[in-house]
N, C-alpha and C. Protein backbone atom coordinates (compact mmCIF):
# COMPACT_ATOMS: atom_id res chain seq x y z
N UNK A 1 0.84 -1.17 0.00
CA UNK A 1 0.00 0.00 0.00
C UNK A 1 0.88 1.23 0.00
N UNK A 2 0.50 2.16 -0.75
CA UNK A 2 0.92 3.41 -0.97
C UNK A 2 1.25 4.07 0.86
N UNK A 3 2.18 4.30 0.97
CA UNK A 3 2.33 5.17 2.37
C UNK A 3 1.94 6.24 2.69
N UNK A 4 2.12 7.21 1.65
CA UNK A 4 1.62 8.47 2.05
C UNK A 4 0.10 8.30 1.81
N UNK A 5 -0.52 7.80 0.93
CA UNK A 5 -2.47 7.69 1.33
C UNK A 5 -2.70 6.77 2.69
N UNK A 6 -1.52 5.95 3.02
CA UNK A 6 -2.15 6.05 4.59
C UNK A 6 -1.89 6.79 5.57
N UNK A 7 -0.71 7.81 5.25
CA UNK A 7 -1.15 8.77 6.56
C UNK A 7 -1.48 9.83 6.17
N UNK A 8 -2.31 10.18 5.21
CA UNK A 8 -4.10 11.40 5.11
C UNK A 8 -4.47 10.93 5.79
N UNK A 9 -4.96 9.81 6.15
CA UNK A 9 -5.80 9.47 7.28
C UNK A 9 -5.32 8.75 8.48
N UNK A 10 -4.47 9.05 8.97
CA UNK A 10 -4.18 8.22 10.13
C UNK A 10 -4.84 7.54 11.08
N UNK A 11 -6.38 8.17 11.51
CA UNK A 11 -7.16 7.73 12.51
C UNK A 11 -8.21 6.26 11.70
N UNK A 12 -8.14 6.50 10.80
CA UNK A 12 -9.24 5.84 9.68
C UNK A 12 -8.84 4.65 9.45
N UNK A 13 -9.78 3.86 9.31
CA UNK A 13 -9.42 2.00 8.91
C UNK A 13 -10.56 1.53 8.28
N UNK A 14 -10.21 2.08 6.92
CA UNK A 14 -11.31 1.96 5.86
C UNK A 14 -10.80 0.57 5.19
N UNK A 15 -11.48 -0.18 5.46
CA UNK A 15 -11.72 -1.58 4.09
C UNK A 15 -12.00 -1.74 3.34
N UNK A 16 -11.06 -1.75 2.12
CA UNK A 16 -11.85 -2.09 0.48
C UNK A 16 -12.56 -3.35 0.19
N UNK A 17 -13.32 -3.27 -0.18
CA UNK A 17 -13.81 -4.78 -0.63
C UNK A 17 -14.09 -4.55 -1.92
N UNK A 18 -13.45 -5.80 -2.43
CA UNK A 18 -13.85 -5.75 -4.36
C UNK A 18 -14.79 -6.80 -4.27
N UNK A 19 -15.91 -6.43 -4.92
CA UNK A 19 -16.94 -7.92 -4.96
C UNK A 19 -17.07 -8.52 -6.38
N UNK A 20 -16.58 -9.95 -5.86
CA UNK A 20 -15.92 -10.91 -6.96
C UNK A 20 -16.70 -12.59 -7.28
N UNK A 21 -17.74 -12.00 -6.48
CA UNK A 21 -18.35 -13.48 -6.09
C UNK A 21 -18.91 -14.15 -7.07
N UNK A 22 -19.32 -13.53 -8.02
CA UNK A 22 -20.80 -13.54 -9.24
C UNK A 22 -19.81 -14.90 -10.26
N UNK A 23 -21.07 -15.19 -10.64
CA UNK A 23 -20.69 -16.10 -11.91
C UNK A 23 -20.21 -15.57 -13.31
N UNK A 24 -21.12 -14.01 -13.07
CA UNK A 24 -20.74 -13.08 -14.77
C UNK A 24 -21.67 -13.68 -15.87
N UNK A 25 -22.79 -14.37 -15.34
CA UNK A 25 -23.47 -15.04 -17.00
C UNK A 25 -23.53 -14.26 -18.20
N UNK A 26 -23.76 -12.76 -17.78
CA UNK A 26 -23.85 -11.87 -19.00
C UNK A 26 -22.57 -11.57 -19.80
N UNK A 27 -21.73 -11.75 -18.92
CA UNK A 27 -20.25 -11.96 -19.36
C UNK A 27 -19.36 -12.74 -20.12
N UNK A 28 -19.82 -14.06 -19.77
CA UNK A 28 -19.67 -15.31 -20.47
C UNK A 28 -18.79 -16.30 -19.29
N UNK A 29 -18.67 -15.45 -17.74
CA UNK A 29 -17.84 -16.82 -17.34
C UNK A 29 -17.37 -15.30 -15.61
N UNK A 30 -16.98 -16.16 -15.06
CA UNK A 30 -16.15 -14.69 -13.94
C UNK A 30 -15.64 -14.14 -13.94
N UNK A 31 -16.46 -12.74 -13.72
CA UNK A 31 -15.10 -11.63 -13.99
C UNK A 31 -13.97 -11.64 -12.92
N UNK A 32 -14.02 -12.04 -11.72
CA UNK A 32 -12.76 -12.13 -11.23
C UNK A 32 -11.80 -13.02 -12.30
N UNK A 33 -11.40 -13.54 -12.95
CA UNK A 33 -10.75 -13.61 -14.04
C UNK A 33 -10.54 -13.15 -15.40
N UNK A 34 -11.38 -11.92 -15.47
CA UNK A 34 -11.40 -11.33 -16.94
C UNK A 34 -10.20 -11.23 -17.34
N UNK A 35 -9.48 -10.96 -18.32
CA UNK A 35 -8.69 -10.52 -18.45
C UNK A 35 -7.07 -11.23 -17.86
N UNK A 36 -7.69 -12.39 -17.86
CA UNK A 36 -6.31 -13.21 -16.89
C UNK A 36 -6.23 -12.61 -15.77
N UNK A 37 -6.98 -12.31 -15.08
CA UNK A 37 -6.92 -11.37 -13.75
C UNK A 37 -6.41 -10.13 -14.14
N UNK A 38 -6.58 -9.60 -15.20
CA UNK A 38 -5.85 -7.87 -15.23
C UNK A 38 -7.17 -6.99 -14.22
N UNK A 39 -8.51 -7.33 -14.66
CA UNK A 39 -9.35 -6.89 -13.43
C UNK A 39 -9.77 -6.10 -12.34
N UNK A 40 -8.99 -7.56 -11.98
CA UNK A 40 -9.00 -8.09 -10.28
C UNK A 40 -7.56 -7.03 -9.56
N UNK A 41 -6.72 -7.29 -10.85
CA UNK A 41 -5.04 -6.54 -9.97
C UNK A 41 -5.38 -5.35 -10.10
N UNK A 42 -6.25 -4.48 -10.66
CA UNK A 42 -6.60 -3.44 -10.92
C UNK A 42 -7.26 -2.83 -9.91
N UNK A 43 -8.63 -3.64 -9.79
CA UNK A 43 -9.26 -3.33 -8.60
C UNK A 43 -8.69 -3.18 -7.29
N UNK A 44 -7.75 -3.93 -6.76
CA UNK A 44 -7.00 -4.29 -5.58
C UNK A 44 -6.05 -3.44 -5.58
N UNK A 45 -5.22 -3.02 -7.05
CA UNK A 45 -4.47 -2.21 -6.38
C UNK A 45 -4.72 -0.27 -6.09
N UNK A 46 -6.02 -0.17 -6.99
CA UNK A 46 -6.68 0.73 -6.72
C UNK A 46 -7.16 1.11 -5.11
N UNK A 47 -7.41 -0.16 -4.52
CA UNK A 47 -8.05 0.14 -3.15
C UNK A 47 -6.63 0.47 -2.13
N UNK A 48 -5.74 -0.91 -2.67
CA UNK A 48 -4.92 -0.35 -2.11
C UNK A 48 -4.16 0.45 -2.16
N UNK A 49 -3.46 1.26 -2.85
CA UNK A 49 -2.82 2.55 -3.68
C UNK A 49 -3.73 4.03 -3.12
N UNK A 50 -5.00 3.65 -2.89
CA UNK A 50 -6.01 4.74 -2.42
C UNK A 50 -6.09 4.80 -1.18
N UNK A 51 -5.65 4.32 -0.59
CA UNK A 51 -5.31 4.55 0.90
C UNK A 51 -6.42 3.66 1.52
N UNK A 52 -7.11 3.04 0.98
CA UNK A 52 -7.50 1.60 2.39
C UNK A 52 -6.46 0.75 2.88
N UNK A 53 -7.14 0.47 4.09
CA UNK A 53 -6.08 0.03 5.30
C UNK A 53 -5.88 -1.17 4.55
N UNK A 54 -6.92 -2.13 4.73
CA UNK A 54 -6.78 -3.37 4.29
C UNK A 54 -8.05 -3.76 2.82
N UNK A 55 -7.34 -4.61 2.12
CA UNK A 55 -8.21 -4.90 0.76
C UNK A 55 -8.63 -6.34 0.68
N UNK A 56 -10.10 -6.61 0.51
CA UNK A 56 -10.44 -7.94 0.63
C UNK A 56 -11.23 -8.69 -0.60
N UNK A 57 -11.51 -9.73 -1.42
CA UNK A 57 -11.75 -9.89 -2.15
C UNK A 57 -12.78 -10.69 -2.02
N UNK A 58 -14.03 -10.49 -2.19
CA UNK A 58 -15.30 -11.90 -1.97
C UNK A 58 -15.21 -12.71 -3.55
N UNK A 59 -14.85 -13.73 -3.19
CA UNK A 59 -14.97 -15.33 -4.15
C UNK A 59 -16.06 -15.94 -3.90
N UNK A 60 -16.65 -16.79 -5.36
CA UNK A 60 -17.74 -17.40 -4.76
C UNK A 60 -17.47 -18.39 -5.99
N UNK A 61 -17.94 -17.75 -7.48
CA UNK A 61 -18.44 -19.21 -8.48
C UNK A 61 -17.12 -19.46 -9.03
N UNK A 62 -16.04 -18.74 -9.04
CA UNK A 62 -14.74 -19.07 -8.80
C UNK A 62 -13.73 -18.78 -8.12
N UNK A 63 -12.65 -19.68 -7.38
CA UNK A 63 -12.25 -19.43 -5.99
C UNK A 63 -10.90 -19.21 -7.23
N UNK A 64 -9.96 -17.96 -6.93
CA UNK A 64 -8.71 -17.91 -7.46
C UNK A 64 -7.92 -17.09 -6.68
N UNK A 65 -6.82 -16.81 -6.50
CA UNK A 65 -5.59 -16.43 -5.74
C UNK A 65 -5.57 -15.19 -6.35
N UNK A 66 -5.80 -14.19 -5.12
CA UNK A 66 -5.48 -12.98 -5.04
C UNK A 66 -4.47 -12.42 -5.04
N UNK A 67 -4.24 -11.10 -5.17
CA UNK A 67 -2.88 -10.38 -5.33
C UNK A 67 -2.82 -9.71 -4.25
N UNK A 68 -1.56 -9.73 -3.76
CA UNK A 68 -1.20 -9.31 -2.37
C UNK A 68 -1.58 -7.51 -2.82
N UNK A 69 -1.82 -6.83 -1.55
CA UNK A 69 -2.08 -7.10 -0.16
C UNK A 69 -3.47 -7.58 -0.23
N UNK A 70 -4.41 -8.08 -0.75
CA UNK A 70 -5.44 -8.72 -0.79
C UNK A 70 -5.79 -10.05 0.20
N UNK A 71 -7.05 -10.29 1.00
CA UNK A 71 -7.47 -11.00 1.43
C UNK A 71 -8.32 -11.62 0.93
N UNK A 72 -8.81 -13.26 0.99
CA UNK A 72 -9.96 -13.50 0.40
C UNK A 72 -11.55 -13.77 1.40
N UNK A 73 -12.25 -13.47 0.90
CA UNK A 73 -13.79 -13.48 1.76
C UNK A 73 -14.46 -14.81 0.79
N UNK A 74 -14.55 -15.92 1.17
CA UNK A 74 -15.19 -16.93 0.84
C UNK A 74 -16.54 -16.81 0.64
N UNK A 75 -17.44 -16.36 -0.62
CA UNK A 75 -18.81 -16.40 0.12
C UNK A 75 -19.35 -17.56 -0.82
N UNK A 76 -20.32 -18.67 0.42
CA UNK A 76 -20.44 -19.96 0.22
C UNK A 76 -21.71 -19.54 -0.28
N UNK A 77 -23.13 -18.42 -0.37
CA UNK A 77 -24.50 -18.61 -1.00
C UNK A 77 -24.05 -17.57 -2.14
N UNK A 78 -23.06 -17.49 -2.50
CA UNK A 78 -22.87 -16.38 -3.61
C UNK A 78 -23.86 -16.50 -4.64
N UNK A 79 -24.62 -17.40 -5.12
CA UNK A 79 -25.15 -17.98 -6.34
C UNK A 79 -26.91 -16.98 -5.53
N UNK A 80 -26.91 -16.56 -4.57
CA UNK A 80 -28.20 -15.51 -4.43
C UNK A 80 -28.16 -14.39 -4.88
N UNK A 81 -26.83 -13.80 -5.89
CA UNK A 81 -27.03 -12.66 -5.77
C UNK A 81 -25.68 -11.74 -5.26
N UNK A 82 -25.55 -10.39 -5.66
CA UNK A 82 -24.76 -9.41 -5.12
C UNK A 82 -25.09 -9.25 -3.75
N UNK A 83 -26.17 -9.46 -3.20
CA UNK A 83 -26.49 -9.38 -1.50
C UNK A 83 -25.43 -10.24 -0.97
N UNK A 84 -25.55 -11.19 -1.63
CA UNK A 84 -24.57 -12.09 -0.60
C UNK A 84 -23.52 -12.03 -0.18
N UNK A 85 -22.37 -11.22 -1.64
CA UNK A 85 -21.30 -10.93 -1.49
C UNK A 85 -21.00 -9.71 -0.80
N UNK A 86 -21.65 -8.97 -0.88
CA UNK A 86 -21.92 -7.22 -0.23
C UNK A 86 -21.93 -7.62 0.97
N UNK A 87 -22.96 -8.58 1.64
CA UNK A 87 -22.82 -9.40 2.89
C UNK A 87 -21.77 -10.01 3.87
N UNK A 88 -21.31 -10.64 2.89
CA UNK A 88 -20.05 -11.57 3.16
C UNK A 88 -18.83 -10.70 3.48
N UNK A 89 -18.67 -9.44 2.62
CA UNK A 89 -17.56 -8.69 2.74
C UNK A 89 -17.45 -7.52 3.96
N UNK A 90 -18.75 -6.95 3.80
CA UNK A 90 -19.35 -6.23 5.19
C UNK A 90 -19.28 -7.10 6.76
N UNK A 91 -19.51 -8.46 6.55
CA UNK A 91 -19.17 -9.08 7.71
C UNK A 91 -17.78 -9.21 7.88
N UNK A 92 -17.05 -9.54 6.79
CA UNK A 92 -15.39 -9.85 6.78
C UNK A 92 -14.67 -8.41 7.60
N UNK A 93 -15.35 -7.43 6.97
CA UNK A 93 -14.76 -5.83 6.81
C UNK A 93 -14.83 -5.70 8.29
N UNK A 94 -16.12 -6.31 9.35
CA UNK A 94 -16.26 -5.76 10.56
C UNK A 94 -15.66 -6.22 11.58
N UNK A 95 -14.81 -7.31 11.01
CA UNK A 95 -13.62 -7.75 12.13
C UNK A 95 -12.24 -7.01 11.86
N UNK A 96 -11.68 -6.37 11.03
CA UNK A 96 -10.64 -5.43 10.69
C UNK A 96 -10.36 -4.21 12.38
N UNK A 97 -9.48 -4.82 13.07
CA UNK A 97 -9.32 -3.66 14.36
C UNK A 97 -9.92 -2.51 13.76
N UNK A 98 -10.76 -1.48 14.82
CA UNK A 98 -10.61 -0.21 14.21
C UNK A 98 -11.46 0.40 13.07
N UNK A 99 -12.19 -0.40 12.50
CA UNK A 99 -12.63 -0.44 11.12
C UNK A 99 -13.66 1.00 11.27
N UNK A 100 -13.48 2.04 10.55
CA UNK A 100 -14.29 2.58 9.99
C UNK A 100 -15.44 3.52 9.49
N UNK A 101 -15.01 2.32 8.09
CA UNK A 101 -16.01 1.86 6.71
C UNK A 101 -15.45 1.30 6.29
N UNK A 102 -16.31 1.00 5.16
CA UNK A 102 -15.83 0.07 3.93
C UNK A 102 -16.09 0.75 2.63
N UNK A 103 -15.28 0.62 1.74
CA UNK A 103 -15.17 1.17 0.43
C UNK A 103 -15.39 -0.42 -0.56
N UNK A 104 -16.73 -0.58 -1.18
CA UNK A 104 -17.39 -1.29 -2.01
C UNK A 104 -16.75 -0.99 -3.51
N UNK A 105 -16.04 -1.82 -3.96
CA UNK A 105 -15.98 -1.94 -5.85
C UNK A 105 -16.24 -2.85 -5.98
N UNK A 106 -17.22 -3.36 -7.43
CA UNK A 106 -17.01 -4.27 -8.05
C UNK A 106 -15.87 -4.30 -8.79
N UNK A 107 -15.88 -5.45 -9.10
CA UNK A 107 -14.28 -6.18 -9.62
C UNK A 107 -14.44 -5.67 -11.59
N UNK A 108 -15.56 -5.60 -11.89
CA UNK A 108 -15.63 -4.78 -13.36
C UNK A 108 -15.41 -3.87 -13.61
N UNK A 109 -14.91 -3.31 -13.37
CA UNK A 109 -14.34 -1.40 -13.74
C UNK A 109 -12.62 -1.60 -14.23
N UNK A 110 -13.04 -1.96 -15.45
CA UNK A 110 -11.20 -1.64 -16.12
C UNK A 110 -10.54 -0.85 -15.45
N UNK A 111 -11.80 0.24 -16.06
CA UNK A 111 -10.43 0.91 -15.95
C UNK A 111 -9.83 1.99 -14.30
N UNK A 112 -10.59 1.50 -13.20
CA UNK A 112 -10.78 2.26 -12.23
C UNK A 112 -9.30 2.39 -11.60
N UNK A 113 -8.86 3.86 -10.69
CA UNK A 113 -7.43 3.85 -11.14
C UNK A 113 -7.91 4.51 -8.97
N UNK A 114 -6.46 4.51 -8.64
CA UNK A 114 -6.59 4.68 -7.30
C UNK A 114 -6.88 6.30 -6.91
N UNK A 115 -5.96 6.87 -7.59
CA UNK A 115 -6.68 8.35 -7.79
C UNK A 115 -8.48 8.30 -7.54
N UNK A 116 -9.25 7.93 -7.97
CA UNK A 116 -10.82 7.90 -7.50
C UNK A 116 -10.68 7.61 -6.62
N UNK A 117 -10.20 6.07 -5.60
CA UNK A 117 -10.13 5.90 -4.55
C UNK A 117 -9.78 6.57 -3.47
N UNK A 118 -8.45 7.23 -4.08
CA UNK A 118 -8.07 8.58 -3.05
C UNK A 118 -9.13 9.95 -3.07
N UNK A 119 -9.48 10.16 -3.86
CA UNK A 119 -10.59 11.47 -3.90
C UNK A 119 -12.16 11.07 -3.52
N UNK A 120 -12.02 9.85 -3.16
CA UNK A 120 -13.66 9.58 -2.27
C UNK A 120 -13.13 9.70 -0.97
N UNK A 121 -11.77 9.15 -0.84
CA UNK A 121 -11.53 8.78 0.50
C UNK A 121 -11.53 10.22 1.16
N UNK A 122 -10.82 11.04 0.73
CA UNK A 122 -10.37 12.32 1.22
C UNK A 122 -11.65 12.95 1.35
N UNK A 123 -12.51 13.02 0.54
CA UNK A 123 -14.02 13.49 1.11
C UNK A 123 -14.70 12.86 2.34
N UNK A 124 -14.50 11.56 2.27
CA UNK A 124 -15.03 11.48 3.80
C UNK A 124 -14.04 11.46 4.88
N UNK A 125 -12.80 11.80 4.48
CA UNK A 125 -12.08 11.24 5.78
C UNK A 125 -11.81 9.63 7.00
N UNK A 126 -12.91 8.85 6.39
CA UNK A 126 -12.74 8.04 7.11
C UNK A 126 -13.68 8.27 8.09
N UNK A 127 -15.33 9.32 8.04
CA UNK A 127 -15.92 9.73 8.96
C UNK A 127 -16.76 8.11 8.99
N UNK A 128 -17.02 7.17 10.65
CA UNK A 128 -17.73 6.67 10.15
C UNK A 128 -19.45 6.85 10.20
N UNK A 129 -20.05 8.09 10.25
CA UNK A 129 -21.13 8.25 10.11
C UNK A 129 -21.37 9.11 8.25
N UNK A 130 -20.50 9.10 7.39
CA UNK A 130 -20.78 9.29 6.09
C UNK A 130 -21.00 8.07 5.02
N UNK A 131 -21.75 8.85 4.02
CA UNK A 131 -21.76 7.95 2.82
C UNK A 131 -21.32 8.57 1.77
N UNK A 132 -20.92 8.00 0.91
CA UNK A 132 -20.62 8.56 -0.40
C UNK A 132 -20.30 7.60 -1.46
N UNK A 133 -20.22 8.09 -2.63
CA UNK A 133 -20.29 7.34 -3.95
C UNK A 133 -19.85 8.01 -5.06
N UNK A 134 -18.45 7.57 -5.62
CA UNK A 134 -17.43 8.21 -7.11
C UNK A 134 -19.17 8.18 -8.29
N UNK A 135 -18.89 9.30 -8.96
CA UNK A 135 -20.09 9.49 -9.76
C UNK A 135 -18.79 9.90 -11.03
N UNK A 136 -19.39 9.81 -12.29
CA UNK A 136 -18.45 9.67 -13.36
C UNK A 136 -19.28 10.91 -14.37
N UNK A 137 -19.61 12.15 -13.98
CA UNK A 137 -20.13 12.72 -15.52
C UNK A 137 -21.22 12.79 -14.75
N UNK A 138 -21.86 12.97 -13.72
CA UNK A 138 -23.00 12.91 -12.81
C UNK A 138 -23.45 11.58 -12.39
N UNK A 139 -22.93 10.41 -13.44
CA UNK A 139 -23.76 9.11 -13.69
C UNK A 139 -23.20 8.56 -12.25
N UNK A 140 -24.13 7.86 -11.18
CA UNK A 140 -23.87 7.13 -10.03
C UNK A 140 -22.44 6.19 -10.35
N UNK A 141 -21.86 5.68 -9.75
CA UNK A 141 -20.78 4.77 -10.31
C UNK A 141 -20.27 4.08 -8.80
N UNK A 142 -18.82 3.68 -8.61
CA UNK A 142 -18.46 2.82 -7.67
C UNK A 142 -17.00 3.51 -7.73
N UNK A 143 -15.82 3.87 -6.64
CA UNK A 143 -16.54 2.94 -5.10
C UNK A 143 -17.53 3.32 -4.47
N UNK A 144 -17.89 2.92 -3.50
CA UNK A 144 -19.17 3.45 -2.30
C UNK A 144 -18.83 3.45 -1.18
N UNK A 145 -18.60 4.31 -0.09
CA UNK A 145 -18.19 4.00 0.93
C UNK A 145 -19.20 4.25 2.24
N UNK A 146 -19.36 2.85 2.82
CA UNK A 146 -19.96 3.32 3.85
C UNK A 146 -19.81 3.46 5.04
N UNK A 147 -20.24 4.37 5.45
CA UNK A 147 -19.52 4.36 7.49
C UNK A 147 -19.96 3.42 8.25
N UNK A 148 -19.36 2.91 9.20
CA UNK A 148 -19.38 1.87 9.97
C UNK A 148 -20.45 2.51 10.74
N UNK A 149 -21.19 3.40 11.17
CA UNK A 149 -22.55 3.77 11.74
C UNK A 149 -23.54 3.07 10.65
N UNK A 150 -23.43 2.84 9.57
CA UNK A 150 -24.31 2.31 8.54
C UNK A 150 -24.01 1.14 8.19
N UNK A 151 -23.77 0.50 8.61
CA UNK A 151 -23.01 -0.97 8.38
C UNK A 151 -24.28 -2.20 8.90
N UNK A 152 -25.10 -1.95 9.72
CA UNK A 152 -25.97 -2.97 10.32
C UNK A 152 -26.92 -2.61 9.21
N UNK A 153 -27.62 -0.92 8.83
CA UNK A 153 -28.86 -0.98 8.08
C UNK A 153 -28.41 -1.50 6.72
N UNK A 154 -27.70 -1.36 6.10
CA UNK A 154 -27.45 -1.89 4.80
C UNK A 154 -27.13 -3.39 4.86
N UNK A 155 -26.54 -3.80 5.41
CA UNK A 155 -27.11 -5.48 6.07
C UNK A 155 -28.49 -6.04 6.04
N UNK A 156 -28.88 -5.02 6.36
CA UNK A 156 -30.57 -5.22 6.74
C UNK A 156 -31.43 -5.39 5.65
N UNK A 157 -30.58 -4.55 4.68
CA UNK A 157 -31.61 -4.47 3.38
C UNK A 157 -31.05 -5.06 2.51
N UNK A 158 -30.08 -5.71 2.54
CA UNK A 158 -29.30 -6.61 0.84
C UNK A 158 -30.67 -7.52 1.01
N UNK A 159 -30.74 -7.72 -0.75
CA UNK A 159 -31.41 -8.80 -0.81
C UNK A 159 -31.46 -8.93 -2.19
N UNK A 160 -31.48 -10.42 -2.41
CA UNK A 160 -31.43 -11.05 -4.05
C UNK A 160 -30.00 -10.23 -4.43
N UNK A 161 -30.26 -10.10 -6.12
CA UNK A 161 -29.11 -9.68 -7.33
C UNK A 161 -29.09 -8.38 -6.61
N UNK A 162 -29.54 -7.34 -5.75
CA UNK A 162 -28.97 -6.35 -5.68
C UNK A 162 -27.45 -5.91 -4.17
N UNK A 163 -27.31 -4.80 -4.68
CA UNK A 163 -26.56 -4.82 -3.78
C UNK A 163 -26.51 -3.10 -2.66
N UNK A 164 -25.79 -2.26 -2.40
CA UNK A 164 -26.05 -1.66 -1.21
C UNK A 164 -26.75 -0.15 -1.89
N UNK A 165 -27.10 -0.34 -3.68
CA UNK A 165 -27.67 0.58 -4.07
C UNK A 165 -29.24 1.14 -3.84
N UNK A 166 -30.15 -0.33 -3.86
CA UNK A 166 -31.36 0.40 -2.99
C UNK A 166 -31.42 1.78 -1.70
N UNK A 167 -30.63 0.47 -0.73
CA UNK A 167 -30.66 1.41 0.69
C UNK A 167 -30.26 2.96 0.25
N UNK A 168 -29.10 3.05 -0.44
CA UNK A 168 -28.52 4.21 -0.76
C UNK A 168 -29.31 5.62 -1.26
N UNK A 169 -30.37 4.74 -2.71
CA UNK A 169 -30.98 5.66 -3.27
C UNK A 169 -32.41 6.64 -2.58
N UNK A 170 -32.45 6.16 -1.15
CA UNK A 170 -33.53 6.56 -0.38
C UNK A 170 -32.84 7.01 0.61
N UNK A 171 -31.65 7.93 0.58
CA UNK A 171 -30.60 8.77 1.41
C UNK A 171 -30.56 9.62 0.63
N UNK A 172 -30.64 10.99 1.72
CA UNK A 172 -30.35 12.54 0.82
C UNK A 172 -29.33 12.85 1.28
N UNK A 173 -28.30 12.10 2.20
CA UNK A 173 -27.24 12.29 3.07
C UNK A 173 -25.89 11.69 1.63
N UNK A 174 -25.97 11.05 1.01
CA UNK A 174 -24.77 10.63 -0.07
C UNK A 174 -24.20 11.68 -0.40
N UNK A 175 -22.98 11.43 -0.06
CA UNK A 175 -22.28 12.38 -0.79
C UNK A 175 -21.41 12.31 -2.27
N UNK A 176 -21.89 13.15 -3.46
CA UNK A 176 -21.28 12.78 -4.68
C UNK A 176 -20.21 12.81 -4.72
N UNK A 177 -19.33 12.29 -4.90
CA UNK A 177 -17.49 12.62 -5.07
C UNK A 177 -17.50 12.60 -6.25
N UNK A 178 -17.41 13.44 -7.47
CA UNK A 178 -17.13 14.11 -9.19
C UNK A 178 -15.96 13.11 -9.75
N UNK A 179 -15.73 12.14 -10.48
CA UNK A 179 -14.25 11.58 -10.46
C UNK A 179 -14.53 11.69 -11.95
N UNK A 180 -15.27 11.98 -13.01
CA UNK A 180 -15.12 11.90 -14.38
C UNK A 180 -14.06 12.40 -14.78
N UNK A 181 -12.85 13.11 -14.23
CA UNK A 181 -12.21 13.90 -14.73
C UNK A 181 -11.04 12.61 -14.60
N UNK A 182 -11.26 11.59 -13.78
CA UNK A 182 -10.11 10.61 -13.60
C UNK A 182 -10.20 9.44 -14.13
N UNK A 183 -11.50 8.99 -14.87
CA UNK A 183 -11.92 7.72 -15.26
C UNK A 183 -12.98 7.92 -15.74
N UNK A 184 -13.20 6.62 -16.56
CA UNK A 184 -14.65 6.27 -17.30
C UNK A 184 -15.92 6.07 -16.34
N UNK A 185 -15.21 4.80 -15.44
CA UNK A 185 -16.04 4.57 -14.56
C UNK A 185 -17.15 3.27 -14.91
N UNK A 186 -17.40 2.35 -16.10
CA UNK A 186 -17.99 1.96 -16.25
C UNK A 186 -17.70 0.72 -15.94
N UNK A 187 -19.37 -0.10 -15.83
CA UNK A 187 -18.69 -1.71 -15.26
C UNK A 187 -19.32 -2.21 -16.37
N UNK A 188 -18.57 -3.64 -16.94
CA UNK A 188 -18.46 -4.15 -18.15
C UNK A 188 -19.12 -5.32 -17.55
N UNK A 189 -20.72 -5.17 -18.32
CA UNK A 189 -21.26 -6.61 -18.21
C UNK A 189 -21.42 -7.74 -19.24
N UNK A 190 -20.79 -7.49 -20.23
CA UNK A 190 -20.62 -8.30 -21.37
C UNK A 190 -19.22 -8.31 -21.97
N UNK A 191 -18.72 -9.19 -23.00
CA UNK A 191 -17.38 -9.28 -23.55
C UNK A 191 -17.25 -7.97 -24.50
């Protein structure tokens, strides 16, 4: 991990989680392997390079070896859905000493670069009663970070294929973080 994005925040113990669990049907197969894992090293080193403490990876319809500093989050009902993995990683995230929030990517964003990661992070500081979410051109996008004060209700509400965007969109409290100027931002659901 980048040193100097961890001490902007010194007090803060934000957890990335890349969610990797999915099968990808629209894709043709898992994106935690797209690309021979180009991805996955992307995602991970974005979180980590952006100043999260620690970076964790939820596996599910294929289990593959992460790239350091990466952890893996096993999730065994992955086949319900993005709830599960959003689940799985939010539970993983809440044993991290210290924790928080958690900073949510999916593992599909080519081209997502740590720069976004650092300019969400620096907006919240690591508060854990904020939310916020990298928006690309106004368009909603990923990461998402949520404060560990919000960590039980968004638990509360995963359910099926979605993931912590419901709860979100019925908050006037999100805060936009602008990153179009650093990335595309888009997640690739097909080849």
């Amino acid at each position: 991990m980048d040193a100097a994005a961890r001490l902007e925040h010194p007090d803060s113990a934000v957890v990335g989680v890349v969610l990797a669990a999915g099968a990808g049907r629209r894709y043709g197969g898992p994106k935690v392997a797209a690309e021979s894992g180009d991805w996955l090293r992307t995602a991970v080193g974005a979180l980590a390079d952006g100043g999260c403490r620690a970076v964790m990876v939820t596996l599910g319809a294929a289990v593959v070896e992460v790239p350091p500093p990466a952890t893996t989050v096993v999730v065994a009902d992955w086949a319900e859905g993005l709830s599960a993995s959003v689940r799985a990683g939010i539970t993983a995230a809440r044993r991290f000493p210290a924790m928080t929030g958690v900073l949510l990517l999916p593992v599909d964003i080519p081209d997502m670069v740590a720069s976004v990661v650092r300019r969400v992070l620096d907006r919240v500081g690591g508060d854990p009663n904020a939310l916020a979410r990298a928006v690309f051109d106004r368009r909603r996008g990923h990461p998402v970070y949520l404060g560990g004060a919000h960590l039980d209700a968004v638990q509360q509400s995963l359910v099926g294929d979605r993931g912590a965007g419901g709860w979100l969109a019925n908050r006037s409290d999100v805060i936009a973080v602008e990153c179009g100027d650093l990335a595309v931002g888009r997640d690739r659901d097909t080849r």
